[in-house]
C-alpha atoms as a PDB file:
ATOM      1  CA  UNK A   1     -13.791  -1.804  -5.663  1.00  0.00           C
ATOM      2  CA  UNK A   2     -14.528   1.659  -4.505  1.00  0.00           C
ATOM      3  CA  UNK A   3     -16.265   1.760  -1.029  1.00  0.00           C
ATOM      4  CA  UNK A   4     -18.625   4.983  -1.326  1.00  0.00           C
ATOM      5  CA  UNK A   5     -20.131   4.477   2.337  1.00  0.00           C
ATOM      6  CA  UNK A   6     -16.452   5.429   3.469  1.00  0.00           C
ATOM      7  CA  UNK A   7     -15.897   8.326   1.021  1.00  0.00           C
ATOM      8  CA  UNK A   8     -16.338  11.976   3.286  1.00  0.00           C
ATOM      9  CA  UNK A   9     -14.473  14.086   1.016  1.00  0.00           C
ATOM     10  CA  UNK A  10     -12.835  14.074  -2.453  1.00  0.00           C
ATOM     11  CA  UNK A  11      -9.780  15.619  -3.627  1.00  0.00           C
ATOM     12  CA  UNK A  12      -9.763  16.337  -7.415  1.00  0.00           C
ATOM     13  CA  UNK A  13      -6.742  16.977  -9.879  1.00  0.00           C
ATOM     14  CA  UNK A  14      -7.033  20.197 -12.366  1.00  0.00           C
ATOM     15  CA  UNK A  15      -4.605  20.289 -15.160  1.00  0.00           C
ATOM     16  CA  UNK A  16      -6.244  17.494 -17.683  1.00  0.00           C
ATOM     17  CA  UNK A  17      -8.550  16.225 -14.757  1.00  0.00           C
ATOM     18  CA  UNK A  18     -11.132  19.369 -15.045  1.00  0.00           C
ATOM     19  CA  UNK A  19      -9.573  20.940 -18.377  1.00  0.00           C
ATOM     20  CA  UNK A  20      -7.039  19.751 -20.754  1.00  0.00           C
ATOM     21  CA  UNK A  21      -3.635  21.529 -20.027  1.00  0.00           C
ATOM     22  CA  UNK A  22      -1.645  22.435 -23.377  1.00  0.00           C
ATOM     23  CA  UNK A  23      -3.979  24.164 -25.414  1.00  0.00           C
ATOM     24  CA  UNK A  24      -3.916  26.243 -22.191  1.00  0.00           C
ATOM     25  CA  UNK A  25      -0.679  26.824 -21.995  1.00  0.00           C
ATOM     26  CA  UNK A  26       0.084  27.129 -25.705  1.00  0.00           C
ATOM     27  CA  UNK A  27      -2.256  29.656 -25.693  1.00  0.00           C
ATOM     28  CA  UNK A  28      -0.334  31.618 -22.065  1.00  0.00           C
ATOM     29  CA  UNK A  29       2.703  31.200 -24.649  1.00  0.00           C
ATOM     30  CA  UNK A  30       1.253  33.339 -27.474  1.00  0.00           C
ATOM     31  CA  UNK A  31      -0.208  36.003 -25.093  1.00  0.00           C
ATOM     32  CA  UNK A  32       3.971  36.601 -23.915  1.00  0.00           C
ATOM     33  CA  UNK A  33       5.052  36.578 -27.054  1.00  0.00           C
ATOM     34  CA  UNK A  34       2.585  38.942 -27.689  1.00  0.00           C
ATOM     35  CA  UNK A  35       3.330  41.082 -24.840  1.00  0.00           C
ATOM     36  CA  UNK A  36       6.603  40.685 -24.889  1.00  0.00           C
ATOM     37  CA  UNK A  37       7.216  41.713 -28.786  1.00  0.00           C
ATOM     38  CA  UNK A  38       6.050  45.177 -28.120  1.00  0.00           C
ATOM     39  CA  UNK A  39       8.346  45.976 -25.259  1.00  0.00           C
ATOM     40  CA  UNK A  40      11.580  43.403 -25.138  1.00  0.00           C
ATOM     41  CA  UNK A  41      11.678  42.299 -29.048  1.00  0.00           C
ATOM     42  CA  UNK A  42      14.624  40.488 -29.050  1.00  0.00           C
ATOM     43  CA  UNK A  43      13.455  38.273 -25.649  1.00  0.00           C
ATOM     44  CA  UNK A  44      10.309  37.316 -27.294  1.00  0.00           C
ATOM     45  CA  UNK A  45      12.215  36.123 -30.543  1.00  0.00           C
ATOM     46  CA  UNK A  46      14.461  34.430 -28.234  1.00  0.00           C
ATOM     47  CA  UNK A  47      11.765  32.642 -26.667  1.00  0.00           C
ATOM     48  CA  UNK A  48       9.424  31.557 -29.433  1.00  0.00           C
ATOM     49  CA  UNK A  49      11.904  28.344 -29.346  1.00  0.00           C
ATOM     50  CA  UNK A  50      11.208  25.506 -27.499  1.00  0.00           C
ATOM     51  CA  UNK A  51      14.911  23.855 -26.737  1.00  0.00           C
ATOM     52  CA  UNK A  52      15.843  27.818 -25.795  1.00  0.00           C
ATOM     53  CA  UNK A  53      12.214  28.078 -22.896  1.00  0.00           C
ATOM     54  CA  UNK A  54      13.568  24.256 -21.752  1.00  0.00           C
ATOM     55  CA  UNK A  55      17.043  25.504 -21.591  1.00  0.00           C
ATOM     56  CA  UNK A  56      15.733  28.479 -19.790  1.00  0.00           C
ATOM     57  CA  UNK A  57      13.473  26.310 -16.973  1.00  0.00           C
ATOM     58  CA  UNK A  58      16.879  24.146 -16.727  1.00  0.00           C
ATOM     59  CA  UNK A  59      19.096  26.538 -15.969  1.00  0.00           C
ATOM     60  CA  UNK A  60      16.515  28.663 -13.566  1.00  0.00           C
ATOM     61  CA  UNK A  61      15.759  25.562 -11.627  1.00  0.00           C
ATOM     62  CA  UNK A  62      20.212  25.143 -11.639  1.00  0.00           C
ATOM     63  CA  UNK A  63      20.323  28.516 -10.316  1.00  0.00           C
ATOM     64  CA  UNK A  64      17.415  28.560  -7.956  1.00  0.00           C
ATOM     65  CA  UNK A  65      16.738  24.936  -6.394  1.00  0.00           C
ATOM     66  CA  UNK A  66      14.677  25.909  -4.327  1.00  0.00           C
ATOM     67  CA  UNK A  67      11.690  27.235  -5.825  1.00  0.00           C
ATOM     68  CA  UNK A  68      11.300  23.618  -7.826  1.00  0.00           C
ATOM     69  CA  UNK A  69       7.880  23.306  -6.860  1.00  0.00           C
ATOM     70  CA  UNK A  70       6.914  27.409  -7.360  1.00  0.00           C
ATOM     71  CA  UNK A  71       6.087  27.445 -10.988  1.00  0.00           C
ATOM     72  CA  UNK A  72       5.125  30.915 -10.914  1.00  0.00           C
ATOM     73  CA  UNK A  73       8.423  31.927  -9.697  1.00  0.00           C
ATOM     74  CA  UNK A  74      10.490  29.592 -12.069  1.00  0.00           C
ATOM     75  CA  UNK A  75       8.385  31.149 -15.360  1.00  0.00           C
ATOM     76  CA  UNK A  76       9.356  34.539 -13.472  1.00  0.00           C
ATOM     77  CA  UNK A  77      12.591  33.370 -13.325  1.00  0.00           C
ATOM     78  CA  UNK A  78      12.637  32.131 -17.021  1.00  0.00           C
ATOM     79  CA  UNK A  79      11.712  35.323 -18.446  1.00  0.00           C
ATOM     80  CA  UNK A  80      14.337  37.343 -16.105  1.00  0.00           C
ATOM     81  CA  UNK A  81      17.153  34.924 -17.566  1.00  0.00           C
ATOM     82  CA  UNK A  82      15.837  35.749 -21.764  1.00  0.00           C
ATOM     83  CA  UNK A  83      15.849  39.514 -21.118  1.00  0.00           C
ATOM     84  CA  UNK A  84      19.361  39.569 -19.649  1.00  0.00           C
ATOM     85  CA  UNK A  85      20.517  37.347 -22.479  1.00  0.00           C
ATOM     86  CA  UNK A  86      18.827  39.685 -24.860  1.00  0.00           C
ATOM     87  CA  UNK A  87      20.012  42.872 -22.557  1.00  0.00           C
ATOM     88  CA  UNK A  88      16.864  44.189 -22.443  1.00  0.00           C
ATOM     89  CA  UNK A  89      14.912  45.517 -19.223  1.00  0.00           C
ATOM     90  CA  UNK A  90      14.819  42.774 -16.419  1.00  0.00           C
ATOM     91  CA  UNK A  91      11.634  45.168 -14.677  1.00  0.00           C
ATOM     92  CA  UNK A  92       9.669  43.346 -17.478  1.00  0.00           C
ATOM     93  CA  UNK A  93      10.038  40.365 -15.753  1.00  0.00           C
ATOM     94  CA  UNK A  94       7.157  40.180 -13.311  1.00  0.00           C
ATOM     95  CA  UNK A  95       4.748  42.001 -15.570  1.00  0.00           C
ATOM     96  CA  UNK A  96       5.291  39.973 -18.459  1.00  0.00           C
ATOM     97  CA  UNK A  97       5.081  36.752 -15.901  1.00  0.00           C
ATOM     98  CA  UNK A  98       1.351  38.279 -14.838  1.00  0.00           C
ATOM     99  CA  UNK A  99       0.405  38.503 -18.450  1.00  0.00           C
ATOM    100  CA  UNK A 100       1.127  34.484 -19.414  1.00  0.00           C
ATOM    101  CA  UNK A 101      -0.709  34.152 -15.772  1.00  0.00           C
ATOM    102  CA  UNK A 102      -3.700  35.655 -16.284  1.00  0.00           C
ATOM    103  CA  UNK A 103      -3.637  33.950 -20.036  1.00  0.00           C
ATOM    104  CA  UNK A 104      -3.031  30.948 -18.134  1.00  0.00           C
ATOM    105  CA  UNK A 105      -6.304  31.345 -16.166  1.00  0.00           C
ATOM    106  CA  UNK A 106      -8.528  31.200 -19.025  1.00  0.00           C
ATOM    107  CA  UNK A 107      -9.160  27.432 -19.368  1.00  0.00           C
ATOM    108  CA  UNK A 108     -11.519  25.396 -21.595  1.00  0.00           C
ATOM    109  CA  UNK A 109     -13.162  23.438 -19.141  1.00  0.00           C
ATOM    110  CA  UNK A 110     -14.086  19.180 -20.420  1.00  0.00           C
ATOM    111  CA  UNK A 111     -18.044  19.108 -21.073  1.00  0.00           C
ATOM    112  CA  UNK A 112     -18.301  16.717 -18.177  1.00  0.00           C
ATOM    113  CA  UNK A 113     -16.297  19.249 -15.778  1.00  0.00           C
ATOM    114  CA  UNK A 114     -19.411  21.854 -14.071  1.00  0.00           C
ATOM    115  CA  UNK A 115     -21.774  19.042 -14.127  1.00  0.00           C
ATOM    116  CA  UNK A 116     -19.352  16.796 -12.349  1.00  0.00           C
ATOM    117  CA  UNK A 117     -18.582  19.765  -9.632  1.00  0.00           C
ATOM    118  CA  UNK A 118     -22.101  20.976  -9.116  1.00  0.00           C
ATOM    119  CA  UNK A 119     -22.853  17.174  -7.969  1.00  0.00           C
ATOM    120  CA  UNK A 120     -19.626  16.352  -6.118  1.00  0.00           C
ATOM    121  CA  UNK A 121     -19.872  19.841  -4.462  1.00  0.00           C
ATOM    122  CA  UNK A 122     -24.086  19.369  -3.186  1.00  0.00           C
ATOM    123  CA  UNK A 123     -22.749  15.992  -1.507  1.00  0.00           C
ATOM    124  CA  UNK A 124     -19.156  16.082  -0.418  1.00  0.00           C
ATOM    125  CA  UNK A 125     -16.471  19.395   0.684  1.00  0.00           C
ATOM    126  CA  UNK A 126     -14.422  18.633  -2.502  1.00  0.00           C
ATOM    127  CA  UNK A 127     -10.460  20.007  -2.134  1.00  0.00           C
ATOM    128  CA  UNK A 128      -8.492  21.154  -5.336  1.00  0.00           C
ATOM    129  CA  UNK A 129      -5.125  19.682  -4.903  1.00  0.00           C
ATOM    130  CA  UNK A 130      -2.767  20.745  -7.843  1.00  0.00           C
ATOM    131  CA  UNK A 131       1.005  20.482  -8.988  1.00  0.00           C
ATOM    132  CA  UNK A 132       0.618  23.753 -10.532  1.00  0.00           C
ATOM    133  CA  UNK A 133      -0.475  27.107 -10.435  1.00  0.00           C
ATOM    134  CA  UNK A 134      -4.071  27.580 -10.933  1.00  0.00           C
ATOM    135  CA  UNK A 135      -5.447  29.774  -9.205  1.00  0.00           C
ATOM    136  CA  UNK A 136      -9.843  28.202  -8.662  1.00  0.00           C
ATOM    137  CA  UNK A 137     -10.727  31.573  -6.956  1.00  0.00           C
ATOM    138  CA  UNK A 138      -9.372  33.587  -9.954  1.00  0.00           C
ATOM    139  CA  UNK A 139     -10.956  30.969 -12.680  1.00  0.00           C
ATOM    140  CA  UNK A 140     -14.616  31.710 -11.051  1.00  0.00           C
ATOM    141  CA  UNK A 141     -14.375  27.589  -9.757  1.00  0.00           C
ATOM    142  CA  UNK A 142     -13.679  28.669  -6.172  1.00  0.00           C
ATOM    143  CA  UNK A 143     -17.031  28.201  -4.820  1.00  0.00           C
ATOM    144  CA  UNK A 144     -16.857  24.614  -6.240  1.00  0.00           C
ATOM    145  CA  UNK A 145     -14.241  23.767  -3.139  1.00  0.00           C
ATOM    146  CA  UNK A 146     -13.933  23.837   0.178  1.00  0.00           C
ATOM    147  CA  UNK A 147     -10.088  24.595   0.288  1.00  0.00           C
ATOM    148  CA  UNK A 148      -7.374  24.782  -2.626  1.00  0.00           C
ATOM    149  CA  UNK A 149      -4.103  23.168  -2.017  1.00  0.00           C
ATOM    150  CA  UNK A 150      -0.912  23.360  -4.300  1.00  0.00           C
ATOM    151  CA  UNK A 151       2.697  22.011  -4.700  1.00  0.00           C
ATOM    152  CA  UNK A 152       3.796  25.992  -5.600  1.00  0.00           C
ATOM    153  CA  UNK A 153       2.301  26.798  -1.611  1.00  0.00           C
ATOM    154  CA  UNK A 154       3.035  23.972   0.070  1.00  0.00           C
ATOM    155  CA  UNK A 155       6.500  23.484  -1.243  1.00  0.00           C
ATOM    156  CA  UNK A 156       6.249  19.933  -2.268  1.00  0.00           C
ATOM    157  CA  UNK A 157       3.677  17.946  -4.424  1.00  0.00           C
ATOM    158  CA  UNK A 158       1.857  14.565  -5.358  1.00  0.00           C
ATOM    159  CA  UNK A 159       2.998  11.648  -4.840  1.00  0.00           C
ATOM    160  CA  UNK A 160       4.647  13.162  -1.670  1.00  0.00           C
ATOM    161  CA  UNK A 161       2.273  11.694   1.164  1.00  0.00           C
ATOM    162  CA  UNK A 162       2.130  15.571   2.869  1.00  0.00           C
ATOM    163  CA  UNK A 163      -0.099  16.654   0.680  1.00  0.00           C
ATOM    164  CA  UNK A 164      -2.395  14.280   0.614  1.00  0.00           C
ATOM    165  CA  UNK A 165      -2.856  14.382   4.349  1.00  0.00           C
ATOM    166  CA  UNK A 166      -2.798  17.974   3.850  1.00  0.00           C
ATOM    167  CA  UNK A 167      -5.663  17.492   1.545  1.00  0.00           C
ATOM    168  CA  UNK A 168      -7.822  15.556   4.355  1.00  0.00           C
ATOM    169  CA  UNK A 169      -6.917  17.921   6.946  1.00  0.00           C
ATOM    170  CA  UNK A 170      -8.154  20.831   5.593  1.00  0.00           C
ATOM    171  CA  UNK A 171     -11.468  19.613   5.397  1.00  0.00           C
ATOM    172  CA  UNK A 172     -10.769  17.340   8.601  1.00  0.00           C
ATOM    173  CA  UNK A 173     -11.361  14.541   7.718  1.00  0.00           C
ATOM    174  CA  UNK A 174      -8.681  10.765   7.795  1.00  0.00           C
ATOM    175  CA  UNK A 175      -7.053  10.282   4.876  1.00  0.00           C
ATOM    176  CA  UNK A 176      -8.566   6.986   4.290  1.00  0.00           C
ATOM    177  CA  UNK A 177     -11.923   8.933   4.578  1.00  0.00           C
ATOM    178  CA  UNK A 178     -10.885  11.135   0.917  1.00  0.00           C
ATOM    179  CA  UNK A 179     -11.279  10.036  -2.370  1.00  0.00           C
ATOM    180  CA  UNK A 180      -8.665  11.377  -4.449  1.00  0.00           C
ATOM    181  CA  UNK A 181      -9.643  11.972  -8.320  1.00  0.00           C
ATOM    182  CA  UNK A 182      -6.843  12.346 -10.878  1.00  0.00           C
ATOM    183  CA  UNK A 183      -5.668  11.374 -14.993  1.00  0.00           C
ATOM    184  CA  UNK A 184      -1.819  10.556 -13.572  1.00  0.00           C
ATOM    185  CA  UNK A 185      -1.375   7.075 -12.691  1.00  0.00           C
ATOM    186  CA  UNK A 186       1.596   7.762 -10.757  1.00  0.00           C
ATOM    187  CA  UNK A 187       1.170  11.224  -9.257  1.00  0.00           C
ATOM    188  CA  UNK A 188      -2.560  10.650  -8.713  1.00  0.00           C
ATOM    189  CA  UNK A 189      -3.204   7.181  -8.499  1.00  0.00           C
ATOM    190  CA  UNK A 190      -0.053   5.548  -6.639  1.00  0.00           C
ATOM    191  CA  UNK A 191       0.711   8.543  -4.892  1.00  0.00           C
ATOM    192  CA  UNK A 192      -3.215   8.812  -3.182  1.00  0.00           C
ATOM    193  CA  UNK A 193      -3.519   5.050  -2.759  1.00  0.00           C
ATOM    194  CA  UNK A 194       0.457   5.073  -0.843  1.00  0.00           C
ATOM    195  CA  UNK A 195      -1.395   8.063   1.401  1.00  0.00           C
ATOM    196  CA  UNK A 196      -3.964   5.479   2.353  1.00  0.00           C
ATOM    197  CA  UNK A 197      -7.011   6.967  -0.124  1.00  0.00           C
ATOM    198  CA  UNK A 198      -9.335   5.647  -2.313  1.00  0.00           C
ATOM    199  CA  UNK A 199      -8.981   6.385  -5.841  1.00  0.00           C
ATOM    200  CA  UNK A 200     -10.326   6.960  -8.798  1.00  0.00           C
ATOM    201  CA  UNK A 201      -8.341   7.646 -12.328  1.00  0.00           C
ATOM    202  CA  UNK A 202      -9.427  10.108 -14.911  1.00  0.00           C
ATOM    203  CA  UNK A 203      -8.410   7.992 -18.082  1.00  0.00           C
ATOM    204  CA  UNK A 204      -9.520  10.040 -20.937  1.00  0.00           C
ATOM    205  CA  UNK A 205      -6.885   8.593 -23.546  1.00  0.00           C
ATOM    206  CA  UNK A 206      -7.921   4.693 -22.987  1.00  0.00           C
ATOM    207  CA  UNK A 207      -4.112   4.659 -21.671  1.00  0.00           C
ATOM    208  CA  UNK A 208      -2.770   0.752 -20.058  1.00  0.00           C
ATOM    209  CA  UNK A 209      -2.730   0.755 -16.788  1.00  0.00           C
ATOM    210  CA  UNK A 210       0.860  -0.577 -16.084  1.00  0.00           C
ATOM    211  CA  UNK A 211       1.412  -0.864 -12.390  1.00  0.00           C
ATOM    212  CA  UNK A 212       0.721  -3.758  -9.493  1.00  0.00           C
ATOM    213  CA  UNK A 213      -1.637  -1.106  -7.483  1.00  0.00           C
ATOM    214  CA  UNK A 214      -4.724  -0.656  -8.960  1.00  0.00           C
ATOM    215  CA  UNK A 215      -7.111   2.454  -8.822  1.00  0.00           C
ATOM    216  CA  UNK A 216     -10.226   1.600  -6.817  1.00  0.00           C
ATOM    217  CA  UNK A 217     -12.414   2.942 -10.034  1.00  0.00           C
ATOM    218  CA  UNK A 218     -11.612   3.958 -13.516  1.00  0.00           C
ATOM    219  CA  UNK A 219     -13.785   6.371 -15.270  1.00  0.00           C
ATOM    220  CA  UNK A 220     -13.229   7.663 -18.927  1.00  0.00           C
ATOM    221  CA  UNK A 221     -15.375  11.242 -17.974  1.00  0.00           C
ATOM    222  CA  UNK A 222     -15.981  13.267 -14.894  1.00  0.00           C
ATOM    223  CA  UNK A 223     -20.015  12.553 -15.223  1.00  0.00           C
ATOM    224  CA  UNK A 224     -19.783   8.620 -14.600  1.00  0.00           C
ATOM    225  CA  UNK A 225     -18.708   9.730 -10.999  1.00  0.00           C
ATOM    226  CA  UNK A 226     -22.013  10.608  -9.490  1.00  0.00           C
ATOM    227  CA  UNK A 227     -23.822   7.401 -10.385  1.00  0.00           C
ATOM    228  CA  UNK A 228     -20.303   5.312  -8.798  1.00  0.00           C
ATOM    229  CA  UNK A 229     -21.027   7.828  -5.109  1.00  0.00           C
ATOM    230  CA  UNK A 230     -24.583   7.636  -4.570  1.00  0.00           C
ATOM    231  CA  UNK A 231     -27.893   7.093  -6.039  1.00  0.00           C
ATOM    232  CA  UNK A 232     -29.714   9.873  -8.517  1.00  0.00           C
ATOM    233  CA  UNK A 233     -33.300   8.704  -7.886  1.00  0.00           C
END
């Protein structure tokens, strides 16, 4: 059972936590092909296949292992690899990369989403703590949190225990005094309960719950958080 007298500060998930993350991303796709059809033809045909963009990520993480966690610079990357496949200008590289960015950016927030913020945020310092590369500031969510943490910055990501003490000590807080919110049972879930946090899991789907260690809530939408943290009288 969640303990809300102990929570001081929540960390919350964004890709499918806040917004749902492949419509999103399908729709970063289209604005590169887009982009890209005008200026490196044969690229964007190349990429308009699935397998070939996998094959692509594989062989950029192969090449560079050390940008893993730096999704901007492996879609960079990516795109580099299809133009000199394609022999076509590798400058386009960085400016295409900006343009699936920026389409990137433009999210379709969940219903439950700004109400959920706007009452975490009056109550708590709430952190954004993400695998990827969303940028809150850019989106217009910034003044939602108190600091925005990231795999892609940091260098490593959920379940790794650093950032989830990274998480509590940016608002300074103990980790055990941070609620983490997430939809991945493993990242999330395992990875804030194994940093000492409470939890709570984002199950949208109505997925199982398959593993020993148990969130210390489930919720189905963001707005059944406020009445689980304090009282709305």
């Amino acid at each position: 059972m969640l303990d809300r007298t102990k929570v001081r500060a929540i960390s919350l998930d964004l890709d499918d936590t806040l917004w749902p993350i492949w419509p999103t991303i399908a729709r970063a796709e289209t604005a590169l092909q887009g982009w890209l059809s005008a200026r490196a033809p044969a690229t964007a045909a190349l990429m308009t296949d699935p397998a070939v963009r996998h094959a692509l990520r594989e062989q950029a993480q192969l090449l560079h292992p050390a940008i893993g966690h730096q999704l901007s610079a492996l879609r960079t990357e990516m795109i580099r690899l299809a133009l000199a496949r394609c022999a076509e200008d590798l400058a386009l590289a960085e400016p295409a990369y900006e343009v699936f960015f920026e389409a990137r950016l433009q999210v379709d927030l969940f219903d439950d989403a700004l109400p959920a913020l706007t009452a975490l945020a009056a109550r708590y310092p709430l952190v954004a703590l993400s695998n990827g590369n969303a940028d809150v500031n850019r989106m217009g969510l910034g003044h939602f949190f108190s600091a925005s943490l990231s795999a892609e910055r940091l260098g490593f990501g959920k379940p790794d225990a650093r950032i989830f003490e990274a998480a509590a000590l940016a608002v300074g807080v103990q980790a055990h005094e941070v609620l983490h919110i997430g939809d991945d049972a493993a990242l999330d879930v395992l990875g804030a309960l194994a940093s000492g946090m409470q939890t709570v899991w984002v199950n949208r789907e109505d997925h199982l719950w398959t593993h020993d260690a148990r969130p210390h809530e489930t919720v189905t939408r963001l707005d059944e958080l406020p009445p689980l943290l304090f009282d709305l009288g």
